[in-house]
C-alpha atoms as a PDB file:
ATOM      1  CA  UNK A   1      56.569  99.545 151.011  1.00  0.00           C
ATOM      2  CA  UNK A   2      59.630  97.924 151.061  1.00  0.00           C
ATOM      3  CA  UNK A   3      59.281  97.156 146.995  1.00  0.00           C
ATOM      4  CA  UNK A   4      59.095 100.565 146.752  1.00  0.00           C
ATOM      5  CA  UNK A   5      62.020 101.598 148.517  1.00  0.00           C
ATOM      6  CA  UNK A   6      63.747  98.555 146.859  1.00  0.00           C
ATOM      7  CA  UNK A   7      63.159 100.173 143.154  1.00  0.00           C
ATOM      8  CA  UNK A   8      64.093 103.658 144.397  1.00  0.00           C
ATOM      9  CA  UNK A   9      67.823 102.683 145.409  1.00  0.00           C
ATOM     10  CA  UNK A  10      67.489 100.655 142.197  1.00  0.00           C
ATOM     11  CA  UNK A  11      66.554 103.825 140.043  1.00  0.00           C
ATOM     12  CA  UNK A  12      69.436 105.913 142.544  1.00  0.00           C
ATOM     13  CA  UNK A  13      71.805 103.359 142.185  1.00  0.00           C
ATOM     14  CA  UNK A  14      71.082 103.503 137.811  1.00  0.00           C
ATOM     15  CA  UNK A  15      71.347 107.634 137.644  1.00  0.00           C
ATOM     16  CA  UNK A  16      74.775 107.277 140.133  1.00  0.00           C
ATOM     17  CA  UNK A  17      75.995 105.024 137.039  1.00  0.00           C
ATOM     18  CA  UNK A  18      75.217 106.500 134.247  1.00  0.00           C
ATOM     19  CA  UNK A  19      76.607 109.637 135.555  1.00  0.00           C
ATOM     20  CA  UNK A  20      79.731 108.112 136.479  1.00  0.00           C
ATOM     21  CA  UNK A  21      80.190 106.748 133.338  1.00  0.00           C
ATOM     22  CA  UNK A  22      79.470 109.836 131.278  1.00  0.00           C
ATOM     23  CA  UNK A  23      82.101 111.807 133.297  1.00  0.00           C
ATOM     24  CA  UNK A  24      84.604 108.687 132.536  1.00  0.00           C
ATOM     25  CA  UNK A  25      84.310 109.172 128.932  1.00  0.00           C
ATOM     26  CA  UNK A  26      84.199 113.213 129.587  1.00  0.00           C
ATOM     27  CA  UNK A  27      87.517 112.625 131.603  1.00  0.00           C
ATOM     28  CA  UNK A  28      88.903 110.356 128.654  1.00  0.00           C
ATOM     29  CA  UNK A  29      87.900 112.803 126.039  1.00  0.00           C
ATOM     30  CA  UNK A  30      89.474 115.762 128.158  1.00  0.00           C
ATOM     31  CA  UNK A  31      92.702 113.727 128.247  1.00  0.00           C
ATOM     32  CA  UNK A  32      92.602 113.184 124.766  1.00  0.00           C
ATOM     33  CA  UNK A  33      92.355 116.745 124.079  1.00  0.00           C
ATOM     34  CA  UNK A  34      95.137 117.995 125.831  1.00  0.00           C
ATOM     35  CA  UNK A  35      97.263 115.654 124.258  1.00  0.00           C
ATOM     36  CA  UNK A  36      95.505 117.286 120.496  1.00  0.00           C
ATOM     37  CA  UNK A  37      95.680 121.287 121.525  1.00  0.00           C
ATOM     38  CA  UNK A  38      92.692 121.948 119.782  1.00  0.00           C
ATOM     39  CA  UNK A  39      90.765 125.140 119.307  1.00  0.00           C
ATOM     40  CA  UNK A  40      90.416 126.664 123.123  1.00  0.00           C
ATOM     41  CA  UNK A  41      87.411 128.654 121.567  1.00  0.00           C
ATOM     42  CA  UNK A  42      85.761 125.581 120.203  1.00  0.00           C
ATOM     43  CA  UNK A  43      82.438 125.634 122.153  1.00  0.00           C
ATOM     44  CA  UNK A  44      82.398 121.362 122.493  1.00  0.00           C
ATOM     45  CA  UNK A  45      86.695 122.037 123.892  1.00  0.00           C
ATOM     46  CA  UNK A  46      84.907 124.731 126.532  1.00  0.00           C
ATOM     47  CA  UNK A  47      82.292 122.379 127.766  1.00  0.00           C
ATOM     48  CA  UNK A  48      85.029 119.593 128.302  1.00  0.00           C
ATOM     49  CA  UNK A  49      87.581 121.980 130.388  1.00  0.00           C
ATOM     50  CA  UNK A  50      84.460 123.348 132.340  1.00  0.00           C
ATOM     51  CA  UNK A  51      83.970 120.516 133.501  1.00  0.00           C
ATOM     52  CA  UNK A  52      86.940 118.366 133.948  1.00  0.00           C
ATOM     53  CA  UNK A  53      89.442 121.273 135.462  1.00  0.00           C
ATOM     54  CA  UNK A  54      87.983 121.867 138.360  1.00  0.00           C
ATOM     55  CA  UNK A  55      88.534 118.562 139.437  1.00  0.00           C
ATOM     56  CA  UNK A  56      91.778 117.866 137.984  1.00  0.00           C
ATOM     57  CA  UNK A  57      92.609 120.664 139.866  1.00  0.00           C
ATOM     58  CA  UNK A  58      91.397 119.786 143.514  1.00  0.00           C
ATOM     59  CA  UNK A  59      93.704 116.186 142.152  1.00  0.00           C
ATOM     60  CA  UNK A  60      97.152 118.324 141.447  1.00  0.00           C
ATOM     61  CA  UNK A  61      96.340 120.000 145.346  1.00  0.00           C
ATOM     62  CA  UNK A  62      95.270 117.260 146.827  1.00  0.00           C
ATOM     63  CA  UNK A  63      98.397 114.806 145.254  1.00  0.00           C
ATOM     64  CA  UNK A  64     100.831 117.255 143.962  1.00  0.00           C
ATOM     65  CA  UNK A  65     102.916 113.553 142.416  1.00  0.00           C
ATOM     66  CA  UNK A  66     100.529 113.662 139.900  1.00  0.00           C
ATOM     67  CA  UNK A  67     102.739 115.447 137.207  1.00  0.00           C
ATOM     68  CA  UNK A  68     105.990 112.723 136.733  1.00  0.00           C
ATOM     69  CA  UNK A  69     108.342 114.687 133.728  1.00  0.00           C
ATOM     70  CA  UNK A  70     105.697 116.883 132.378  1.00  0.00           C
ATOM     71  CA  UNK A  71     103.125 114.012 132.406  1.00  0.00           C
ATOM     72  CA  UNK A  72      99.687 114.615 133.822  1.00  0.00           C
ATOM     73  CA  UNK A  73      98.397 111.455 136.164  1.00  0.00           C
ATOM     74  CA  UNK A  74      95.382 113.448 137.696  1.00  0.00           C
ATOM     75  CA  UNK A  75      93.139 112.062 134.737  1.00  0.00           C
ATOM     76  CA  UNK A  76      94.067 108.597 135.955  1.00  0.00           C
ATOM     77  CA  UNK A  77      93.733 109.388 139.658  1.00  0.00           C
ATOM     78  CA  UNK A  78      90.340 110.278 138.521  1.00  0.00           C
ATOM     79  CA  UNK A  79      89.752 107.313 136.140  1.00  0.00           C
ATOM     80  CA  UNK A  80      90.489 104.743 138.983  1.00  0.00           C
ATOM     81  CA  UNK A  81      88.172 107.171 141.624  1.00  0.00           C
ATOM     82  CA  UNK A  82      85.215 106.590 139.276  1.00  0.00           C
ATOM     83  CA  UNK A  83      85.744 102.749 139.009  1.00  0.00           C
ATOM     84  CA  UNK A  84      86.003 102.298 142.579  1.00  0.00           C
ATOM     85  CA  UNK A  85      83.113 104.315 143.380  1.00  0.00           C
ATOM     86  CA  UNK A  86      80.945 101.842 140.997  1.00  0.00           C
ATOM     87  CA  UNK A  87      82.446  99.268 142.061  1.00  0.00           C
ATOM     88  CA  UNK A  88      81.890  99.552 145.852  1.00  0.00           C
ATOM     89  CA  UNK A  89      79.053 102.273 145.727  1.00  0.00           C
ATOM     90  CA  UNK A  90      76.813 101.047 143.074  1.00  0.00           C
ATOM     91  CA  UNK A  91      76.952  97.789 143.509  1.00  0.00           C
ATOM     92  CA  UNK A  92      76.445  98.110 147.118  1.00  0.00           C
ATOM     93  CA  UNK A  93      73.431 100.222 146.039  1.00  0.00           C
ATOM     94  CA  UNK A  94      72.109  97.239 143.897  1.00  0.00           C
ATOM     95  CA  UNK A  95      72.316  94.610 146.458  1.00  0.00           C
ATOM     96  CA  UNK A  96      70.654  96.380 148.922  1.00  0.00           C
ATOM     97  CA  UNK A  97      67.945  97.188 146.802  1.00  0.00           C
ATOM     98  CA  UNK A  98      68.128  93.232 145.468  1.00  0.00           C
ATOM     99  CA  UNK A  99      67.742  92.443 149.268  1.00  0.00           C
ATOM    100  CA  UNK A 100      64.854  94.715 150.246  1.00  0.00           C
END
């Protein structure tokens, strides 16, 4: 029982990841754009915004410091949210699965 339990934070612990790291690059890619000014009709430019604004925008409440001369921080604030959540969350995940 308690190998099974052990893979299952394992396998939680592997989906948390991967999801945090494919809204990294999504954030990245979303920075990128804005920089760009691409199409806003582009279908690929919706998807990005649809899913990145929403949070940038509880970041800009939440910290209004974020903009410094015009320059948007919130995708950093972000950025450095995601790291530290797989750094402490994950991995925390991982070694208690290693342990059980």
């Amino acid at each position: 029982m308690e190998l099974l339990a052990g893979n299952f934070l394992g396998a939680i612990a592997g989906v948390i990841n991967a999801v945090l790291s494919l809204y990294f690059w999504i954030v990245i890619a979303s920075a990128v754009l804005s920089w760009v000014n691409p199409d806003p009709y582009n279908p690929i430019v919706r998807i990005i915004r649809n899913l990145t604004e929403p949070v940038f925008y509880r970041v800009r409440k939440l910290l209004p410091f974020t903009n410094i001369g015009g320059l948007d921080l919130s995708p950093v604030v972000i950025l450095l949210g995601i790291e530290f959540i797989k750094m402490f969350l994950v991995r925390t995940l991982y070694q208690f699965a290693g342990h059980m």
